[in-house]
Protein backbone atom coordinates (compact mmCIF):
# COMPACT_ATOMS: atom_id res chain seq x y z
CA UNK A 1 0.00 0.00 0.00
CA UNK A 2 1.38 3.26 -0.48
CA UNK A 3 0.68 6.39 1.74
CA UNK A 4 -1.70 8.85 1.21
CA UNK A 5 -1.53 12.46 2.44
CA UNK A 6 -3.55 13.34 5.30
CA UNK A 7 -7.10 13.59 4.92
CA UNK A 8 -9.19 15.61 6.52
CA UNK A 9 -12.94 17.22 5.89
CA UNK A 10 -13.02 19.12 2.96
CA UNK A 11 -12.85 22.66 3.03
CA UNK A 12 -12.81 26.23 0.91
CA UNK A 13 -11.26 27.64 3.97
CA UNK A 14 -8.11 25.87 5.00
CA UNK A 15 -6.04 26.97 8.02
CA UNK A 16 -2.77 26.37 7.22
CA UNK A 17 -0.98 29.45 9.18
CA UNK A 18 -0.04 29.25 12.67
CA UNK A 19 -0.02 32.32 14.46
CA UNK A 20 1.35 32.38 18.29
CA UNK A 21 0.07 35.24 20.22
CA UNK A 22 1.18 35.73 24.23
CA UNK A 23 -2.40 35.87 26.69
CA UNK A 24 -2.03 37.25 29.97
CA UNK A 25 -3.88 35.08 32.69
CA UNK A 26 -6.40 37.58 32.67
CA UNK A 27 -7.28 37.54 28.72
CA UNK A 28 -6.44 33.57 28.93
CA UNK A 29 -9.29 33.23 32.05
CA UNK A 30 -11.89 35.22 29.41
CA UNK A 31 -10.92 33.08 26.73
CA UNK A 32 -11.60 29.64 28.55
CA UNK A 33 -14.69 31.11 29.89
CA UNK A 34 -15.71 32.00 26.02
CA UNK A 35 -14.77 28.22 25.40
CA UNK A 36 -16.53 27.03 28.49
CA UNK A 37 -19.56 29.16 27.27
CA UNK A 38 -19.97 28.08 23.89
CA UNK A 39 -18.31 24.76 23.32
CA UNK A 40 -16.30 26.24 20.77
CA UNK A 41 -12.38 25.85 20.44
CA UNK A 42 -9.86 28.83 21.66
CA UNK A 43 -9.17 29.01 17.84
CA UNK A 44 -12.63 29.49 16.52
CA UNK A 45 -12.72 32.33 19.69
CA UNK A 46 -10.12 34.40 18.32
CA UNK A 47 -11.59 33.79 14.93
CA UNK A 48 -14.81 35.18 15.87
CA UNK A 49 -13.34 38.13 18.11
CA UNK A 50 -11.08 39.38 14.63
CA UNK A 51 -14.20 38.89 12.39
CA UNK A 52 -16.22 41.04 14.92
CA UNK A 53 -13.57 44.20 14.70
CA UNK A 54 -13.09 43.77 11.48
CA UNK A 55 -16.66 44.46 10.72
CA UNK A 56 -16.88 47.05 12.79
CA UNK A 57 -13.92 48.87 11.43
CA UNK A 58 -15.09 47.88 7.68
CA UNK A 59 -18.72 49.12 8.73
């Protein structure tokens, strides 16, 4: 057999750039509580939180 590539879900949106950012234990406590919260990942946080000034900078 020979090896395929990692496979994965589909996607149009691939996130394939790491980014590391340093949290203070305050911003890191608000983070896990967004987590906690939601059931979302810290990733899809941070997503949301750029998407959200974005817009309001676009708007």
């Amino acid at each position: 057999m020979s090896k395929n590539p990692k496979m994965g879900r589909p996607t149009d949106d691939p996130k394939n750039t790491t980014y590391k950012i340093r949290l203070s234990k305050t911003d890191l406590a608000r983070l896990d509580f967004c987590c906690q919260k939601t059931g979302k990942p810290k990733s899809e946080i941070i997503r949301m939180g750029i998407s959200k000034v974005y817009e309001e900078l676009k708007g």
